[in-house]
PDB file of N, CA and C in Angstrom:
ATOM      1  N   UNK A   1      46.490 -41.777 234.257  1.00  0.00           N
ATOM      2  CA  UNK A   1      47.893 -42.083 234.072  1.00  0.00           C
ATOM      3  C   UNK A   1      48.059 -43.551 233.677  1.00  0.00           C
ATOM      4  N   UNK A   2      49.092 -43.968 232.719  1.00  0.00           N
ATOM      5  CA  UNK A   2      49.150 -45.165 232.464  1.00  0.00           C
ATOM      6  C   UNK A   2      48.071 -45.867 231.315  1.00  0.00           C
ATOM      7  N   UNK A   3      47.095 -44.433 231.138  1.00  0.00           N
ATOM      8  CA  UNK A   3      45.823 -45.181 230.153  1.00  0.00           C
ATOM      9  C   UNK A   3      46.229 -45.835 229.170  1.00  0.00           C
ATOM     10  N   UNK A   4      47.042 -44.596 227.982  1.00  0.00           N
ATOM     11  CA  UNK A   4      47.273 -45.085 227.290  1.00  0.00           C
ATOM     12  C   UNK A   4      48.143 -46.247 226.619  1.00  0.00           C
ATOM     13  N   UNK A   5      48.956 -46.859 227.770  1.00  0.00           N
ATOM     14  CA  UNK A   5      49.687 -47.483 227.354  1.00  0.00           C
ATOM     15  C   UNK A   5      48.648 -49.188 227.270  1.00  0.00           C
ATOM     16  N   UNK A   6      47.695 -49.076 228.444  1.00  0.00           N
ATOM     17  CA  UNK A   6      47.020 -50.271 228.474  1.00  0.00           C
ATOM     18  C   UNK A   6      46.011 -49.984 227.101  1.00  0.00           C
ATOM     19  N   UNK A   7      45.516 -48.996 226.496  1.00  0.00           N
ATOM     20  CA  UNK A   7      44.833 -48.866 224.930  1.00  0.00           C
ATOM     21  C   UNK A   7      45.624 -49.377 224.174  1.00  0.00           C
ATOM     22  N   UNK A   8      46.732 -49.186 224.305  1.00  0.00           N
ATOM     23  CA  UNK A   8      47.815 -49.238 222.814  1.00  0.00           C
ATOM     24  C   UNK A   8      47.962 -51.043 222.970  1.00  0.00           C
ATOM     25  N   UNK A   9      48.227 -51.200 223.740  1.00  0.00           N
ATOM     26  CA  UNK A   9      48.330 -53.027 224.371  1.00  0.00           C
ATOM     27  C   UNK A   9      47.567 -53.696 223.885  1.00  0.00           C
ATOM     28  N   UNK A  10      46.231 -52.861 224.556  1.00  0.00           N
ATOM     29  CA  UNK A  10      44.959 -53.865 223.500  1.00  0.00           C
ATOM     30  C   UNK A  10      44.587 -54.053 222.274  1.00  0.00           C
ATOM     31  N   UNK A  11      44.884 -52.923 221.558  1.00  0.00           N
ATOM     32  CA  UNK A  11      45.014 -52.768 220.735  1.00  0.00           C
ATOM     33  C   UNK A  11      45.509 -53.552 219.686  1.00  0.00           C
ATOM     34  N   UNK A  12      47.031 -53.533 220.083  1.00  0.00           N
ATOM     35  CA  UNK A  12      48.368 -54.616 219.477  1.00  0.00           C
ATOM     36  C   UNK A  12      47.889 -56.124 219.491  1.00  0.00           C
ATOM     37  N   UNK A  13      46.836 -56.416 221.107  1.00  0.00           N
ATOM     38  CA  UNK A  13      46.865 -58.003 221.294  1.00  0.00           C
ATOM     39  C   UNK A  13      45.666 -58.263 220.543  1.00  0.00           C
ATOM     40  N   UNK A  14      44.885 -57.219 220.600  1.00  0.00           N
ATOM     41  CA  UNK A  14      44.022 -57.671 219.240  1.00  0.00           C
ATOM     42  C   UNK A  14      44.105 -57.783 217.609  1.00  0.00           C
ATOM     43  N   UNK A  15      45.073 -57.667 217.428  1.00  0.00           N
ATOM     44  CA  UNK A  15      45.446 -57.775 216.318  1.00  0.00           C
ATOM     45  C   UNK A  15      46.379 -58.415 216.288  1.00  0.00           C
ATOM     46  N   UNK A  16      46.863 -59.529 217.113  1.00  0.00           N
ATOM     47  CA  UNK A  16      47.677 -60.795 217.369  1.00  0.00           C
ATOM     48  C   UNK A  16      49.067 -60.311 217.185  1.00  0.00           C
ATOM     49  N   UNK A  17      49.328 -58.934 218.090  1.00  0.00           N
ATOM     50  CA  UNK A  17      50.739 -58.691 218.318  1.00  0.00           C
ATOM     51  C   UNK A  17      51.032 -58.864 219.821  1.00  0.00           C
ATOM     52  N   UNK A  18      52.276 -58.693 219.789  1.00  0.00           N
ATOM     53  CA  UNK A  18      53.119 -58.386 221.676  1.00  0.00           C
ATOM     54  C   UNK A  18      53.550 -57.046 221.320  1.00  0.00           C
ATOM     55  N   UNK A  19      53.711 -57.146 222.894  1.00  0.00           N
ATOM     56  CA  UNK A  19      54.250 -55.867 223.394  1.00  0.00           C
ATOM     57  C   UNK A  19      55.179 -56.209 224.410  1.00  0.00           C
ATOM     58  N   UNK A  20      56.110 -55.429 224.590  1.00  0.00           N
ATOM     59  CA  UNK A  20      57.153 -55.514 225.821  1.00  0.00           C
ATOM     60  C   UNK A  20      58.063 -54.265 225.993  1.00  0.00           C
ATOM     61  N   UNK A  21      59.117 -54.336 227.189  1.00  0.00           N
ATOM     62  CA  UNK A  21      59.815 -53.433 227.665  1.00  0.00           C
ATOM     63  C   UNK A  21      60.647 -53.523 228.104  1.00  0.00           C
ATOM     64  N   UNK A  22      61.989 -52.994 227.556  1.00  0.00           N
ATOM     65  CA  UNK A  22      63.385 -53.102 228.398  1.00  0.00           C
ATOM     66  C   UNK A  22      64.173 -52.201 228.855  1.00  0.00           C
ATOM     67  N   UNK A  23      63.905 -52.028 230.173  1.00  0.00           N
ATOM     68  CA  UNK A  23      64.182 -50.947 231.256  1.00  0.00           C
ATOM     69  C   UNK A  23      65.575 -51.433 231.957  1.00  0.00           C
ATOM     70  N   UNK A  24      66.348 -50.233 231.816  1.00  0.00           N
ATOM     71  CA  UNK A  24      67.768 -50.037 233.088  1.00  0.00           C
ATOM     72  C   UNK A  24      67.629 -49.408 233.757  1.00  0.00           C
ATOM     73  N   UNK A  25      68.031 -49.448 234.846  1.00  0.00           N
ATOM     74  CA  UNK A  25      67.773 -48.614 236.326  1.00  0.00           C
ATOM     75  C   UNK A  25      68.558 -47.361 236.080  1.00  0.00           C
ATOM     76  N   UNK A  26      68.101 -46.434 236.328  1.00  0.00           N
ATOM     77  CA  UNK A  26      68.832 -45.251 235.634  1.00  0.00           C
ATOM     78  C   UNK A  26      69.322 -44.828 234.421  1.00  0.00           C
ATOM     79  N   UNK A  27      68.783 -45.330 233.301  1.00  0.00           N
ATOM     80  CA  UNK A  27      68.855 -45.534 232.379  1.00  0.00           C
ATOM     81  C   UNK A  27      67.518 -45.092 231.300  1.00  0.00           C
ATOM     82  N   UNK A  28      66.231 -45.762 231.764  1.00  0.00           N
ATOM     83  CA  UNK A  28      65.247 -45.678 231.374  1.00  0.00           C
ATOM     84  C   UNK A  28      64.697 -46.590 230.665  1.00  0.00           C
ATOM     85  N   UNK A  29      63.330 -46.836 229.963  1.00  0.00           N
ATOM     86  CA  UNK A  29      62.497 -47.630 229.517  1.00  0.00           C
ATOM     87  C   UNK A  29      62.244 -47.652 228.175  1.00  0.00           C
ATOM     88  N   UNK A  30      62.280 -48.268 227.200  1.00  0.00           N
ATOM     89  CA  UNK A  30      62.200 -49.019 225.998  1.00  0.00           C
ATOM     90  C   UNK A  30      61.221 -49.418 225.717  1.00  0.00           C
ATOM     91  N   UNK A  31      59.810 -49.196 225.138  1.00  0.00           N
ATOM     92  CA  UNK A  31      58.425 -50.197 225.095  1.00  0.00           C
ATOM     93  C   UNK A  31      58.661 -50.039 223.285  1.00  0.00           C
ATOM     94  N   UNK A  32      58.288 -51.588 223.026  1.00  0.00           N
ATOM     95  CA  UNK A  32      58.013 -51.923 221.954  1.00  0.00           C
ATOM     96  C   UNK A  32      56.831 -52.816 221.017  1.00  0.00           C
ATOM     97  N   UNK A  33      56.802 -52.774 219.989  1.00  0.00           N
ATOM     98  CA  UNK A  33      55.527 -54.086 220.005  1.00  0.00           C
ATOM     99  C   UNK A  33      55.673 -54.362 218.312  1.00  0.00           C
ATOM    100  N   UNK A  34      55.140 -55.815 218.176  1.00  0.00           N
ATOM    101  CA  UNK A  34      55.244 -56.258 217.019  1.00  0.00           C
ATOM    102  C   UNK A  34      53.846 -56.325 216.187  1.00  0.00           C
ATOM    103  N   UNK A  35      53.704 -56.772 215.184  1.00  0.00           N
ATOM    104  CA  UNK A  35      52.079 -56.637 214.733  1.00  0.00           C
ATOM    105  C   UNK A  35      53.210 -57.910 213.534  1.00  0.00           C
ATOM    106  N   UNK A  36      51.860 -58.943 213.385  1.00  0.00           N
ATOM    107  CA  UNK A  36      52.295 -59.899 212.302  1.00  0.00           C
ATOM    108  C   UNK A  36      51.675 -59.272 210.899  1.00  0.00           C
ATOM    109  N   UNK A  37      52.595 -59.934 210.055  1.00  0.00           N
ATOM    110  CA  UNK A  37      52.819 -59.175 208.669  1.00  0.00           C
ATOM    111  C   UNK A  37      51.412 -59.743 207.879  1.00  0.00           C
ATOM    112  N   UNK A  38      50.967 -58.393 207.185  1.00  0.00           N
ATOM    113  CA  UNK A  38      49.422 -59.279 206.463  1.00  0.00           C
ATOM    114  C   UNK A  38      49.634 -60.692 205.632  1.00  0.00           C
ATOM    115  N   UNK A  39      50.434 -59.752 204.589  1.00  0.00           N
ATOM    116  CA  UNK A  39      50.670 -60.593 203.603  1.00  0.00           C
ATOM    117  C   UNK A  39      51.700 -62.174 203.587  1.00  0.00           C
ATOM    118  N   UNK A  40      52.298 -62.091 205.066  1.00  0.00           N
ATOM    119  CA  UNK A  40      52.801 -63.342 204.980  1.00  0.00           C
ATOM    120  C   UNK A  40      51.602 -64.194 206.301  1.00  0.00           C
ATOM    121  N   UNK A  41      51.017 -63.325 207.102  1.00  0.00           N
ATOM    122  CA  UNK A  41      50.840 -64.297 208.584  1.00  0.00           C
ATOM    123  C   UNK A  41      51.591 -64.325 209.538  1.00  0.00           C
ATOM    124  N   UNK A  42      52.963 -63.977 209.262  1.00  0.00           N
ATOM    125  CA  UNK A  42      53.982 -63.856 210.202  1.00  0.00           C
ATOM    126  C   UNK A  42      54.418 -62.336 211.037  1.00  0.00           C
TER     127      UNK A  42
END
Protein backbone atom coordinates (compact mmCIF):
# COMPACT_ATOMS: atom_id res chain seq x y z
CA UNK A 1 0.00 0.00 0.00
CA UNK A 2 1.25 3.41 -0.69
CA UNK A 3 4.02 1.78 -3.15
CA UNK A 4 3.20 3.34 -5.83
CA UNK A 5 2.94 6.63 -4.99
CA UNK A 6 6.63 6.60 -3.40
CA UNK A 7 7.76 4.99 -7.34
CA UNK A 8 6.01 7.72 -9.07
CA UNK A 9 7.91 10.40 -6.58
CA UNK A 10 11.09 8.99 -7.45
CA UNK A 11 10.65 8.89 -10.39
CA UNK A 12 9.48 12.72 -10.90
CA UNK A 13 12.61 13.72 -8.40
CA UNK A 14 14.76 12.10 -10.67
CA UNK A 15 14.09 13.80 -13.36
CA UNK A 16 14.27 17.18 -11.43
CA UNK A 17 10.49 17.47 -10.82
CA UNK A 18 8.12 18.02 -7.48
CA UNK A 19 5.44 16.56 -6.38
CA UNK A 20 2.76 17.64 -3.92
CA UNK A 21 -0.81 17.47 -2.47
CA UNK A 22 -3.78 19.41 -1.59
CA UNK A 23 -6.11 17.72 0.69
CA UNK A 24 -9.60 19.00 2.48
CA UNK A 25 -10.90 17.22 5.25
CA UNK A 26 -13.81 15.67 3.81
CA UNK A 27 -13.27 16.66 0.74
CA UNK A 28 -10.36 14.62 -0.45
CA UNK A 29 -6.81 14.65 -1.95
CA UNK A 30 -5.28 16.28 -5.02
CA UNK A 31 -1.58 14.85 -5.86
CA UNK A 32 0.21 16.55 -8.49
CA UNK A 33 3.71 16.92 -10.00
CA UNK A 34 5.68 18.99 -12.36
CA UNK A 35 8.56 17.72 -14.70
CA UNK A 36 10.80 20.77 -16.21
CA UNK A 37 10.35 21.45 -19.86
CA UNK A 38 13.21 19.81 -22.21
CA UNK A 39 13.46 22.25 -24.55
CA UNK A 40 13.50 25.29 -22.37
CA UNK A 41 15.18 23.84 -18.79
CA UNK A 42 12.35 25.21 -17.12
Amino acid sequence: MGLGLYISAEIIRRHSGQTGVDSMIGKGSSFWFTLPDRQTGQ
